[in-house]
N, C-alpha and C. Protein backbone atom coordinates (compact mmCIF):
# COMPACT_ATOMS: atom_id res chain seq x y z
N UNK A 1 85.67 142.06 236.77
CA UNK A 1 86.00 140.78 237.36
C UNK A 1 85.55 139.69 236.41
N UNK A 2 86.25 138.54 236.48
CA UNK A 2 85.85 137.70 235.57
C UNK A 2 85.09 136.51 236.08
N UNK A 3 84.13 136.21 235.62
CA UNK A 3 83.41 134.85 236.29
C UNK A 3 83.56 133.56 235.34
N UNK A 4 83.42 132.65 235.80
CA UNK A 4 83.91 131.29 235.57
C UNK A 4 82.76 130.56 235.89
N UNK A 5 82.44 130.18 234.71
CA UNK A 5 80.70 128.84 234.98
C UNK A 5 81.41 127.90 235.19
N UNK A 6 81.30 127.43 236.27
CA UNK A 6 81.85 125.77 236.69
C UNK A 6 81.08 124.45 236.64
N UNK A 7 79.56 125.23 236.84
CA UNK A 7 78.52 124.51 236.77
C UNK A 7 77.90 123.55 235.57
N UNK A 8 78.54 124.67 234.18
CA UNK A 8 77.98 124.19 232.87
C UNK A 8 76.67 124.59 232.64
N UNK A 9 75.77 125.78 233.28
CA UNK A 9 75.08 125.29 232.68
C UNK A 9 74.63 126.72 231.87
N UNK A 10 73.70 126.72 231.30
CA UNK A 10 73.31 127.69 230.21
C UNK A 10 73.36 128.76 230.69
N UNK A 11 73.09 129.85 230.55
CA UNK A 11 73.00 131.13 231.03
C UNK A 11 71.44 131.75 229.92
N UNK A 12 70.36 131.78 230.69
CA UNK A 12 69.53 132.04 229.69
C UNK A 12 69.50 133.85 229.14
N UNK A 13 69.26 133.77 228.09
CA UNK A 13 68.98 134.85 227.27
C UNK A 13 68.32 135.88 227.62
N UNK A 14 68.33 137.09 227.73
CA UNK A 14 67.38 138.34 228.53
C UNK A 14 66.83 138.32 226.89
N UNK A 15 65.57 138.62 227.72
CA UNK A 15 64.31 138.92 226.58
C UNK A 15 64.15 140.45 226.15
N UNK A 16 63.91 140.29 224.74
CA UNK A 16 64.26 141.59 224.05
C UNK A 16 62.86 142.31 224.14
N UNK A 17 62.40 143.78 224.36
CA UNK A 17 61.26 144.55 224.49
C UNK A 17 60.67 144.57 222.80
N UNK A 18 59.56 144.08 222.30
CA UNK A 18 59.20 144.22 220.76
C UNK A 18 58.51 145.67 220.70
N UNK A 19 58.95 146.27 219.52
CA UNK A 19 59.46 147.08 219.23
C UNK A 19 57.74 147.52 218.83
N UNK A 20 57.38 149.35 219.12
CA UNK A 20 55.68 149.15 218.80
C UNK A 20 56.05 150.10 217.70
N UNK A 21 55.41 149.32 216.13
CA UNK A 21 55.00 149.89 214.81
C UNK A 21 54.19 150.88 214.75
N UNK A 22 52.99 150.61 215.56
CA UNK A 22 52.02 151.31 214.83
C UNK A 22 52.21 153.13 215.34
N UNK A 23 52.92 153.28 216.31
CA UNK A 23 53.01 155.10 216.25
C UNK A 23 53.77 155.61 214.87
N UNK A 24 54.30 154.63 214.67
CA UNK A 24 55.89 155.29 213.54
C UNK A 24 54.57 154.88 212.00
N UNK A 25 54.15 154.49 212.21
CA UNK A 25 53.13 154.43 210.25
C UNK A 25 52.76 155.96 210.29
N UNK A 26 52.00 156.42 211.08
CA UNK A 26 51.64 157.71 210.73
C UNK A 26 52.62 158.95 210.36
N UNK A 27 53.53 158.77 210.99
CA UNK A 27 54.91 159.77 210.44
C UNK A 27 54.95 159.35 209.44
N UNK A 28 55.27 158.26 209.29
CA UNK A 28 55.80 157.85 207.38
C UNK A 28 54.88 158.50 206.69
N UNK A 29 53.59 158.27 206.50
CA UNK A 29 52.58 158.21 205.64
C UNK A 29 52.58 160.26 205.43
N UNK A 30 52.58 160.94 207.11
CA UNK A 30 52.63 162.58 206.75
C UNK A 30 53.90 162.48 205.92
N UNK A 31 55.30 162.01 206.13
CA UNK A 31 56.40 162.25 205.41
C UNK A 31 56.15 161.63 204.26
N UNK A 32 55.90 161.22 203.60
CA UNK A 32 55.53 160.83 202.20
C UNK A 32 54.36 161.90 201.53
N UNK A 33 53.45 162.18 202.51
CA UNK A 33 52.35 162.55 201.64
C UNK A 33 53.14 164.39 201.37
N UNK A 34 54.18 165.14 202.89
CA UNK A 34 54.89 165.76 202.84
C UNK A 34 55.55 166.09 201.08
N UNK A 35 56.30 164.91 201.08
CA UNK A 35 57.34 164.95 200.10
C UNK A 35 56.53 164.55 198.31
N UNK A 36 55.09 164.11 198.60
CA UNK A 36 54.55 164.07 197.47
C UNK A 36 53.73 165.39 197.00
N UNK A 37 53.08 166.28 198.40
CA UNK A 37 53.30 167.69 198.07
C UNK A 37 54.30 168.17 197.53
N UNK A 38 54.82 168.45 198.00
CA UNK A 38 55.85 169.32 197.54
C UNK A 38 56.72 168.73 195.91
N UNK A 39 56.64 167.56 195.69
CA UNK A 39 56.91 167.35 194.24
C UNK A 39 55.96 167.89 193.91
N UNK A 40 54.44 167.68 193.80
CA UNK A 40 53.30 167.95 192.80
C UNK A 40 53.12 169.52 192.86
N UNK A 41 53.36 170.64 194.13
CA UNK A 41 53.74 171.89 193.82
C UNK A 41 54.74 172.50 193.03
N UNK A 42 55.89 171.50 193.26
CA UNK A 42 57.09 172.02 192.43
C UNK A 42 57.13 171.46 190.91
N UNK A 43 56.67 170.83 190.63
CA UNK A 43 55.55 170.64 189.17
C UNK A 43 55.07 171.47 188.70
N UNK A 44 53.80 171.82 189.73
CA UNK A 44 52.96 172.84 189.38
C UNK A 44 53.30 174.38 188.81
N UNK A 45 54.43 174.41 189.68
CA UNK A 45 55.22 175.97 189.69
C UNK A 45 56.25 175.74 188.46
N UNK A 46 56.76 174.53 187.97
CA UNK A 46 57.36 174.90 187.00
C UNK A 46 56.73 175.07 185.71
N UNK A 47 55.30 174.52 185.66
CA UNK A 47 54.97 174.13 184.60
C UNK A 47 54.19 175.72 184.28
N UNK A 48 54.21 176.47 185.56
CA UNK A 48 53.39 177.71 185.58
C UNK A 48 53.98 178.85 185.19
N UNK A 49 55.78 178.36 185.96
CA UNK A 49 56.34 179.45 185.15
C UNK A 49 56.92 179.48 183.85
N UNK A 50 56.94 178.11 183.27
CA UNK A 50 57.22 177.77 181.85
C UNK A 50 56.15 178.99 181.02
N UNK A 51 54.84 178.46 181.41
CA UNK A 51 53.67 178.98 180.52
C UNK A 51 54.17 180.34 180.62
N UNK A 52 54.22 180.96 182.13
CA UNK A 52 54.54 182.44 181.57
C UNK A 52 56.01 183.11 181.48
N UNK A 53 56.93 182.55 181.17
CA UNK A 53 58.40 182.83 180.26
C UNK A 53 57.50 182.69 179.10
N UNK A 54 56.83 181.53 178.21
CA UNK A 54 56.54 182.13 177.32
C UNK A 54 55.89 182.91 176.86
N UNK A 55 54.56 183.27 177.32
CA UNK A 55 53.09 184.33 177.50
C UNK A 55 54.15 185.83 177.53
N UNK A 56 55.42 185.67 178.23
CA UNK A 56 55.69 186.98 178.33
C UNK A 56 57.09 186.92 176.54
N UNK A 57 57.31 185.99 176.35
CA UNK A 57 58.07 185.95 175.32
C UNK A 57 57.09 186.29 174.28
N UNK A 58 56.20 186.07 173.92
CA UNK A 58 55.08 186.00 173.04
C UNK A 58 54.46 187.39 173.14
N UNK A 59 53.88 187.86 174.08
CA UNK A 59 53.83 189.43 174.53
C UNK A 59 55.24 190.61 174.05
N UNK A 60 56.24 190.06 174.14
CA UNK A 60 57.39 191.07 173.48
C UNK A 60 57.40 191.42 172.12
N UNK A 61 57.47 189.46 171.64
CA UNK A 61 57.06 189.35 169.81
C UNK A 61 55.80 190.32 169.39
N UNK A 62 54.56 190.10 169.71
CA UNK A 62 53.70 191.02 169.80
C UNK A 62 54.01 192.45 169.62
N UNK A 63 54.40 192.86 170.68
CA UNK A 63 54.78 194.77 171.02
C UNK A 63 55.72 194.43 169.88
N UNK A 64 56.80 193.45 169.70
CA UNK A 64 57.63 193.59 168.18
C UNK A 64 57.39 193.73 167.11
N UNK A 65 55.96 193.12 166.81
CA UNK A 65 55.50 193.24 165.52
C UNK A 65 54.24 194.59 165.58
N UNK A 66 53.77 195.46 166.74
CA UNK A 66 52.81 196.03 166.69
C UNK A 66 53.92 197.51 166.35
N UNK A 67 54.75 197.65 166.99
CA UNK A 67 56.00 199.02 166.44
C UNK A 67 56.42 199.05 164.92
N UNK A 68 56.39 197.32 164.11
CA UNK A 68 56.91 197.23 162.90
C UNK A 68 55.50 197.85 161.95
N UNK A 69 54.25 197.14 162.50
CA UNK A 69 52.60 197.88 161.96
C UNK A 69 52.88 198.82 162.01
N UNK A 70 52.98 199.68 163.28
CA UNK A 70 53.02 201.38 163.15
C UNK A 70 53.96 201.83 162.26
N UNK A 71 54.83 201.01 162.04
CA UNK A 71 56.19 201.93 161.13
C UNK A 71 55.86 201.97 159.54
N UNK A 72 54.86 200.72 159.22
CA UNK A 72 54.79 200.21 157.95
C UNK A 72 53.38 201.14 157.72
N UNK A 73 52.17 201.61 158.51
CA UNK A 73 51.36 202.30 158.70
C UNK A 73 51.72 203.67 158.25
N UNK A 74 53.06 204.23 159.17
CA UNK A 74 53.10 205.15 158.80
C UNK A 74 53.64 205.46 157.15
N UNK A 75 54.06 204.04 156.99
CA UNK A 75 54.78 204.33 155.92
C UNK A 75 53.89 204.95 154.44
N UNK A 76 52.76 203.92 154.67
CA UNK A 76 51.60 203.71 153.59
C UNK A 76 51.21 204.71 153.64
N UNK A 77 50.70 205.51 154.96
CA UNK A 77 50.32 207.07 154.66
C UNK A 77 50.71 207.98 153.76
N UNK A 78 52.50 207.71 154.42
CA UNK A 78 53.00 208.75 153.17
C UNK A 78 52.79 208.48 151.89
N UNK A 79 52.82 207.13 151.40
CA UNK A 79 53.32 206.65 150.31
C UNK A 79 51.44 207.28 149.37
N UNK A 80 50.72 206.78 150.69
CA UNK A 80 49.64 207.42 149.85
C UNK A 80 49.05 208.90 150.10
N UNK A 81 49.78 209.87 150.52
CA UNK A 81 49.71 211.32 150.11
C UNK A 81 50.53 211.46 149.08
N UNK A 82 51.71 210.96 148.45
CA UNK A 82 51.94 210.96 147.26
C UNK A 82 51.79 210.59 146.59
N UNK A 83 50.70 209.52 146.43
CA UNK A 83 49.68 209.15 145.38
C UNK A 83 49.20 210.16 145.02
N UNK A 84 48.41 210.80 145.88
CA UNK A 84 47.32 211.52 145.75
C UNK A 84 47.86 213.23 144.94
N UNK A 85 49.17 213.64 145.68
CA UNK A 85 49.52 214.45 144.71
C UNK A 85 49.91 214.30 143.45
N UNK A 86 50.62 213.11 143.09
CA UNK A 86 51.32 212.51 141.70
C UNK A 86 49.72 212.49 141.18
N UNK A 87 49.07 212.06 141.49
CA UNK A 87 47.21 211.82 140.57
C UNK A 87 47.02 213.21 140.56
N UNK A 88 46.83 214.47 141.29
CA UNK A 88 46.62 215.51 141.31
C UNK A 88 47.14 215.98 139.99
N UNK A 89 49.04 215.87 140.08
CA UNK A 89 49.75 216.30 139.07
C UNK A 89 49.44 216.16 137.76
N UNK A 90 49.11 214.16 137.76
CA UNK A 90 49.32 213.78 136.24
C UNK A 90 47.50 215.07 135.76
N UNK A 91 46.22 214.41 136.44
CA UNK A 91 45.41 214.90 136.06
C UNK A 91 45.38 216.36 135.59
N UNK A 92 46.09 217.45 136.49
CA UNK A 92 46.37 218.63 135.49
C UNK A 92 47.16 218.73 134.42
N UNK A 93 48.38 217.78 134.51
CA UNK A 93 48.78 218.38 132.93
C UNK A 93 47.89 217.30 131.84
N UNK A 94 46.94 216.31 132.49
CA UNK A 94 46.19 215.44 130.99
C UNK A 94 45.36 216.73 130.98
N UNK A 95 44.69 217.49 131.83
CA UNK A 95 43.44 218.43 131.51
C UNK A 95 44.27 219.60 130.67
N UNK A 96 45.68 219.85 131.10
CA UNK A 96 46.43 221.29 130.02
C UNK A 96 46.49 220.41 128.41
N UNK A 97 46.62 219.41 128.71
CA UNK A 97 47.08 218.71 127.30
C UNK A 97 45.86 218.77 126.37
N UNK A 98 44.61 218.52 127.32
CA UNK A 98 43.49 218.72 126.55
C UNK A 98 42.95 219.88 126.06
N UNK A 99 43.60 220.71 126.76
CA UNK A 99 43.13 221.78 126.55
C UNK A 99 43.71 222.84 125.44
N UNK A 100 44.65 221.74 125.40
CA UNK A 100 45.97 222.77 124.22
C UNK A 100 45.56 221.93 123.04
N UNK A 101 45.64 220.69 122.91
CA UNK A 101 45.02 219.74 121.89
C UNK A 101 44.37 220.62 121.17
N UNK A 102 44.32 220.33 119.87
CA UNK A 102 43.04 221.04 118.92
C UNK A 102 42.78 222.60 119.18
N UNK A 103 43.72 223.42 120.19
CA UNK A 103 43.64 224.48 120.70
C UNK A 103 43.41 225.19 118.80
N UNK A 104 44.21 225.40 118.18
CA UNK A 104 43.92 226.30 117.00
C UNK A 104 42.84 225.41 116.11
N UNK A 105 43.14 224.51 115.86
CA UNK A 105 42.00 224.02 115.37
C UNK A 105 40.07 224.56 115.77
N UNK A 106 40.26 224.38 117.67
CA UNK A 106 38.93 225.20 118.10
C UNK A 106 38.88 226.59 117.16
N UNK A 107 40.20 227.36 117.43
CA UNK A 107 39.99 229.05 116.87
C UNK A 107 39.80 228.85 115.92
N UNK A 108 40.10 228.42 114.61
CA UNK A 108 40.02 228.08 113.49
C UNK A 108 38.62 227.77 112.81
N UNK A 109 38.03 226.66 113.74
CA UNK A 109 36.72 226.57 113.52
C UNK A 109 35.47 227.37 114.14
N UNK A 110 35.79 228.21 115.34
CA UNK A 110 34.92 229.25 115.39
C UNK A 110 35.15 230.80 114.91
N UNK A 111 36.20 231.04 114.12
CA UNK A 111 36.53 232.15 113.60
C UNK A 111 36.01 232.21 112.16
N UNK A 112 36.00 230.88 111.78
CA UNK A 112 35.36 230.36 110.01
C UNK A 112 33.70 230.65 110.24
N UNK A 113 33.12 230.14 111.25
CA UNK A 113 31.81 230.36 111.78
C UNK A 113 31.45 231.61 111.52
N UNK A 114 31.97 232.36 112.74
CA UNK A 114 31.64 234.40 113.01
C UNK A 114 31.79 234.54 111.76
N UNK A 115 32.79 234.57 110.59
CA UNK A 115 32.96 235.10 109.40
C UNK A 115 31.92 234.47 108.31
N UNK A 116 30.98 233.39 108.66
CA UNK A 116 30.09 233.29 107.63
C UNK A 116 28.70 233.75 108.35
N UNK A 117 28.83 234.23 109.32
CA UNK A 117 27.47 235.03 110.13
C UNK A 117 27.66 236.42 109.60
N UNK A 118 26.67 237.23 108.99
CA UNK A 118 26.65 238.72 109.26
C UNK A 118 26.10 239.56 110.20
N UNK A 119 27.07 240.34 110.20
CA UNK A 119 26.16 241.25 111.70
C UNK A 119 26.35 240.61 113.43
N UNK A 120 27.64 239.68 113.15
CA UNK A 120 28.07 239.02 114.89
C UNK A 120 29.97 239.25 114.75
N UNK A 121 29.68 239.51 115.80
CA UNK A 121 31.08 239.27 116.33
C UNK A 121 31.10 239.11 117.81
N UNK A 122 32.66 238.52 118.11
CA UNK A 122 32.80 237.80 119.28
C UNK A 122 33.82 239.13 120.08
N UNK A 123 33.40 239.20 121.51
CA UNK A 123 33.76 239.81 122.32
C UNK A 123 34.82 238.75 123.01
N UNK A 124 34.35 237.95 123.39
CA UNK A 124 35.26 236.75 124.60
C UNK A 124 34.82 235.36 124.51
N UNK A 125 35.68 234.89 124.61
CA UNK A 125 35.94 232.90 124.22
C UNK A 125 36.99 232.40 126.08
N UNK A 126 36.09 231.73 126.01
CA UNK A 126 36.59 230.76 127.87
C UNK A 126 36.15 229.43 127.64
N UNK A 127 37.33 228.79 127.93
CA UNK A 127 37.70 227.15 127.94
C UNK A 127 37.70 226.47 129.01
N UNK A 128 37.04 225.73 129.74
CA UNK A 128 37.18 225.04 130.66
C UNK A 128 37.12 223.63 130.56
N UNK A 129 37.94 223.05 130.01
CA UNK A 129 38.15 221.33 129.80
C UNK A 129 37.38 221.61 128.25
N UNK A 130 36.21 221.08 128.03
CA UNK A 130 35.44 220.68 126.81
C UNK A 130 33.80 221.58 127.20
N UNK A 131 34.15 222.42 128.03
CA UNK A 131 33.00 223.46 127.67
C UNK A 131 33.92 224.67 127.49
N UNK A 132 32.67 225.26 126.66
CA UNK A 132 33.27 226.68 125.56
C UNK A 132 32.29 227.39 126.04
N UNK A 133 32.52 228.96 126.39
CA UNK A 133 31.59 230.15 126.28
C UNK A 133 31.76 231.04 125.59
N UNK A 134 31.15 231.37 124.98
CA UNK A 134 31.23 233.03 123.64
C UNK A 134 29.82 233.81 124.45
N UNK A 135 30.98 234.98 123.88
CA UNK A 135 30.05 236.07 124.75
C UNK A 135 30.68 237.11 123.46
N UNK A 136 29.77 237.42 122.61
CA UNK A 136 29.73 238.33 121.53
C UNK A 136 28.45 239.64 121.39
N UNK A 137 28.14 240.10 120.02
CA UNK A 137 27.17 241.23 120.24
C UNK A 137 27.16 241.09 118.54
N UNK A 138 25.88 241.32 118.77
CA UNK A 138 25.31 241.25 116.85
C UNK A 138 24.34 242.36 116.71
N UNK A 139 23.79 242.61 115.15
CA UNK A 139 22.99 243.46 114.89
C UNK A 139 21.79 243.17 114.67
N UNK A 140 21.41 241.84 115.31
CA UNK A 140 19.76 241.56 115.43
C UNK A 140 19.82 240.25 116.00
N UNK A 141 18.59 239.72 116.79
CA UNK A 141 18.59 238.59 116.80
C UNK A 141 18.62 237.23 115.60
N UNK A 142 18.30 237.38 114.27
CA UNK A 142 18.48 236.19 113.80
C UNK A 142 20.07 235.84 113.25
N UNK A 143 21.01 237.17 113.55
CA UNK A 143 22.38 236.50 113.24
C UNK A 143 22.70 235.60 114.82
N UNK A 144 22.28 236.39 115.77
CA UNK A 144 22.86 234.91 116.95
C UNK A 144 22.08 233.57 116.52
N UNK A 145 21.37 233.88 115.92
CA UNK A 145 20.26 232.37 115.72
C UNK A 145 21.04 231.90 114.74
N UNK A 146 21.42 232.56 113.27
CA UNK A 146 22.05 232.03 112.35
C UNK A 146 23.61 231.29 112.98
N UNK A 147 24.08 231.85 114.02
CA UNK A 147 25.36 231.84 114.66
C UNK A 147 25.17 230.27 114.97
N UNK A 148 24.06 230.47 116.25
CA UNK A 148 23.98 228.82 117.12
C UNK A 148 23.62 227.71 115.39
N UNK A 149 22.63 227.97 114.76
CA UNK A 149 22.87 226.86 113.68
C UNK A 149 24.00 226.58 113.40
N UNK A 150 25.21 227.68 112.95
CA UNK A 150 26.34 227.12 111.99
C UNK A 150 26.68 226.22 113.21
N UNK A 151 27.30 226.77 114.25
CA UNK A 151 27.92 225.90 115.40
C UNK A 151 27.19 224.40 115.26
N UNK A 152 25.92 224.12 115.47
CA UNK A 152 25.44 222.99 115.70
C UNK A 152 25.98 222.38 114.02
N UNK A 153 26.02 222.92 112.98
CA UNK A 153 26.16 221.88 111.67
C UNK A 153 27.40 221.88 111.68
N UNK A 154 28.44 222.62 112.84
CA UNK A 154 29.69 221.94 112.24
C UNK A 154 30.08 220.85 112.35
N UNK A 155 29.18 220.13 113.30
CA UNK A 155 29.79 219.16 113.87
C UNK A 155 30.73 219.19 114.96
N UNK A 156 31.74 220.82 115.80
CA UNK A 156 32.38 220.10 116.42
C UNK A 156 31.98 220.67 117.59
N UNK A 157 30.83 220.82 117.98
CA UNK A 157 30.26 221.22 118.92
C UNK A 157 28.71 220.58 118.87
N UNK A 158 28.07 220.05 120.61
CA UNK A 158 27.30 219.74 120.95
C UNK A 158 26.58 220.39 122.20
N UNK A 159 25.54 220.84 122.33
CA UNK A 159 24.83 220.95 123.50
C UNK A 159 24.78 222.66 123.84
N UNK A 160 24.69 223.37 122.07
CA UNK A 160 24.76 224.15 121.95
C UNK A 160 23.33 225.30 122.50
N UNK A 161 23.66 226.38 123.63
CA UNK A 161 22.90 226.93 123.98
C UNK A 161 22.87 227.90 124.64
N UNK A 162 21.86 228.79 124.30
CA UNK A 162 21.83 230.21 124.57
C UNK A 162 21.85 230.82 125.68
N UNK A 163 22.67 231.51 126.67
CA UNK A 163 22.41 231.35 128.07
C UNK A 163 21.35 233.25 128.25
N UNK A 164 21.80 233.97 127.42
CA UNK A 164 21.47 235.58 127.61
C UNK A 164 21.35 236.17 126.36
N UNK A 165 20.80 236.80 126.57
CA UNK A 165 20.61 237.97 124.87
C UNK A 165 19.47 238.87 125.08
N UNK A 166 20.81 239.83 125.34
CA UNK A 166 19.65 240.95 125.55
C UNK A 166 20.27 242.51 124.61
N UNK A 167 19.18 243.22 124.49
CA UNK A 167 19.33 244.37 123.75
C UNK A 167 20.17 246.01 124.49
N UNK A 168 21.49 245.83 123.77
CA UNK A 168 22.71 246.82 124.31
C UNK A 168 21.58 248.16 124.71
N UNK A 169 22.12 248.54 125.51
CA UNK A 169 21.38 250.25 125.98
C UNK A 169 21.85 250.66 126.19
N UNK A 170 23.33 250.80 125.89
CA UNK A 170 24.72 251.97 126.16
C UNK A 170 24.42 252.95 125.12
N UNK A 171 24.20 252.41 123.79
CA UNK A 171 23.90 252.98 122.30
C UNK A 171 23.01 252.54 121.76
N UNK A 172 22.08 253.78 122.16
CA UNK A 172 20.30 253.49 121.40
C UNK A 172 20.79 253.90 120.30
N UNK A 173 21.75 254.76 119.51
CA UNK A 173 21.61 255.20 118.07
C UNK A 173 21.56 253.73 116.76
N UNK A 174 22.49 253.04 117.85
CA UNK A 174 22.62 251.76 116.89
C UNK A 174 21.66 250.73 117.65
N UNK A 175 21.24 249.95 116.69
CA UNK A 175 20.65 248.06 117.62
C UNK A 175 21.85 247.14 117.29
N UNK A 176 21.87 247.30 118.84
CA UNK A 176 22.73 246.03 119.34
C UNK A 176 22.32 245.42 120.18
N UNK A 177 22.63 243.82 120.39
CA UNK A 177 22.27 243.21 120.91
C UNK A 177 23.38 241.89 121.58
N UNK A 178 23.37 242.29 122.96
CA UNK A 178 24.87 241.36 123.93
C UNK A 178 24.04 240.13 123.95
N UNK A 179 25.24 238.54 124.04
CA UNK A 179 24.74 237.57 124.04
C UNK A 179 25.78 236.86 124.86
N UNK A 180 25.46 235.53 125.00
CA UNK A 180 25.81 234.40 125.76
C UNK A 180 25.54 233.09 125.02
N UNK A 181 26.86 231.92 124.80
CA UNK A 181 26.08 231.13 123.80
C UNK A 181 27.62 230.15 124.93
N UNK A 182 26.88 229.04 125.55
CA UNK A 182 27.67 227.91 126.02
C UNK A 182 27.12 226.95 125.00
N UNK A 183 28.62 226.02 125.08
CA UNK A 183 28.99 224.81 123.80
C UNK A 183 29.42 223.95 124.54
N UNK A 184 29.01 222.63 123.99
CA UNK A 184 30.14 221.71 124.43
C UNK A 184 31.15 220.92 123.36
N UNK A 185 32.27 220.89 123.29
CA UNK A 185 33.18 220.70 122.87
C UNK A 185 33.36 219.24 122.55
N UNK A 186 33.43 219.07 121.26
CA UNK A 186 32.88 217.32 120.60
C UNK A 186 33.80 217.68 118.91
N UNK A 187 34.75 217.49 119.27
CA UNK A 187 35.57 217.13 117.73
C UNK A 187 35.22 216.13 117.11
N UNK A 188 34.95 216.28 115.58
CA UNK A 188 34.70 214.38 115.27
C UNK A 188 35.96 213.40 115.08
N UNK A 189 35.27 212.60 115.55
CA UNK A 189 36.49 211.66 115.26
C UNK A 189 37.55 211.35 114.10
N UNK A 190 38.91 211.18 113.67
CA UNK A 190 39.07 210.69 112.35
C UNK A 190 38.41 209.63 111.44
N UNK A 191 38.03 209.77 110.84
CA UNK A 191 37.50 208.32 110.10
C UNK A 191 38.40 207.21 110.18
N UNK A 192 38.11 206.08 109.92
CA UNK A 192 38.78 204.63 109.94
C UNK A 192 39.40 204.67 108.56
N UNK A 193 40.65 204.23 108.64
CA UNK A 193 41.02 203.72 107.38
C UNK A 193 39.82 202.60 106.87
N UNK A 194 39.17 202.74 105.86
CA UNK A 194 38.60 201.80 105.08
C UNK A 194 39.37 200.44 104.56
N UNK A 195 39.16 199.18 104.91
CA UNK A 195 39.72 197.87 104.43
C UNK A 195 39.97 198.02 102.60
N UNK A 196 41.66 197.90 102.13
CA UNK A 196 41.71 198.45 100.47
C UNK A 196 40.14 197.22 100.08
N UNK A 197 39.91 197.82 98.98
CA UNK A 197 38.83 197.19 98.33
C UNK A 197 39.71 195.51 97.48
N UNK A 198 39.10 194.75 97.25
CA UNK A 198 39.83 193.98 96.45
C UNK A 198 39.96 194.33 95.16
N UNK A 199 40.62 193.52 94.68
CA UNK A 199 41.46 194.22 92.64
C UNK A 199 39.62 193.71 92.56
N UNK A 200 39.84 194.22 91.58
CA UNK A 200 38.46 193.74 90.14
C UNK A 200 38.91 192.73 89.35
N UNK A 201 37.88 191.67 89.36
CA UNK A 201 38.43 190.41 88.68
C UNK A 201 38.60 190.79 87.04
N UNK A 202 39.93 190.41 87.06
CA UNK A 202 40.07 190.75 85.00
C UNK A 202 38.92 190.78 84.19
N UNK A 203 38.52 191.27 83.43
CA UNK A 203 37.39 191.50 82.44
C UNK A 203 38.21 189.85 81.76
N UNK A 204 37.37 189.13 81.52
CA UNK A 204 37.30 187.79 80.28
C UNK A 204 37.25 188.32 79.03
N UNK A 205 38.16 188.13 77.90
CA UNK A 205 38.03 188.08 77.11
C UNK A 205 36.89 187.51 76.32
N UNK A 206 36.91 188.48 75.53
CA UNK A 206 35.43 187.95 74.29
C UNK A 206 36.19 187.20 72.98
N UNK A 207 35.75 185.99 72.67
CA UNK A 207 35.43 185.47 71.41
C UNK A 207 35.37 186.15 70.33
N UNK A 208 36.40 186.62 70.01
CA UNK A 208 36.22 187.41 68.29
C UNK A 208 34.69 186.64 67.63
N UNK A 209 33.82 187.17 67.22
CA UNK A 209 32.41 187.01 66.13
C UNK A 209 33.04 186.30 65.08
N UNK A 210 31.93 185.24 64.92
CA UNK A 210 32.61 184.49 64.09
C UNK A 210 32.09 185.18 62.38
N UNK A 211 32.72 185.38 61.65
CA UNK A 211 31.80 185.49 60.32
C UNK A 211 31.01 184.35 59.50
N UNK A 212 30.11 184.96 59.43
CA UNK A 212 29.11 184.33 58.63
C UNK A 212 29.82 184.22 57.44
């Protein structure tokens, strides 16, 4: 229905209910402090699982490089058991080389020996690097004695010495006498070429004498 002010005059205003603040602050303040948790956890958690994506990236590299150690480990092993045989190798043939070295030369010079001794001869000769053993039989003791002198003046032996000598008893008809004589093996060195000498300064002529 419609009404009609005839009167003129105001129609006053219904009064509005004011509105109460203070219940609604405390929601805000949990919803904020809500939503500021949960940023500063979800922070927390990323920054946690950052660290360990990498801790576990870094842990792989690791086990990556600890399989490449073992491989390079094993490698060195081998590499050094064949050191050790290649050193094995070279060292026996330098010790055959030495041992063949001067090989006739040794016979040579203890065969010149026995032949200026009377009354010795050699049964057996054994080489082991630069020690020598003779094991011979003579007809008295002062040819082994004469024997060890020549050896010591040849020069190519040092550390010459008597190990046994004793008197044969297979054959009392004859005196004989078994021996033992270790050497050590000392070639002399070659000599140095000597620096040539210088020329000789020309002889000066003499002044023919004058006559008186």
């Amino acid at each position: 229905m419609i009404r009609i002010n005839l009167l003129g005059q105001v129609r006053p205003k219904s009064a509005r209910r004011p509105v109460d603040t203070g219940a609604a602050l405390p929601v805000v303040f949990i919803g904020a402090g809500l939503v500021l948790g949960a940023l500063v956890l979800g922070f927390f958690y990323y920054t946690w699982q950052k660290q360990l994506n990498e801790e576990n990236a870094r842990i792989k590299t690791l086990q990556a490089q600890k399989t490449d150690l073992e491989q390079t480990k094993l490698q060195v092993e081998a590499f050094e058991k064949q050191k050790t045989i290649l050193q094995q190798r070279v060292s026996t043939i330098e010790q055959l080389q030495r041992d063949r070295t001067g090989g006739q030369e040794l016979l040579d010079m203890v065969a010149n020996t026995v032949s200026r001794t009377e009354n010795l001869w050699l049964t057996n000769m054994t080489r082991k690097g630069n020690a020598l053993s003779l094991d011979g039989s003579s007809a008295s003791i002062n040819a082994v004695a004469n024997f060890i002198t020549a050896l010591k003046r040849s020069g190519y032996f040092n550390k010459v010495e008597i190990k046994e000598s004793k008197q044969d008893e297979k054959n009392l008809s004859v005196q004989t006498f078994s021996f033992q004589i270790t050497a050590e093996i000392s070639p002399p060195q070659p000599a140095q070429a000597r620096p040539a000498s210088s020329p000789a300064p020309p002889a000066t002529a003499k002044a023919p004498a004058k006559k008186g």
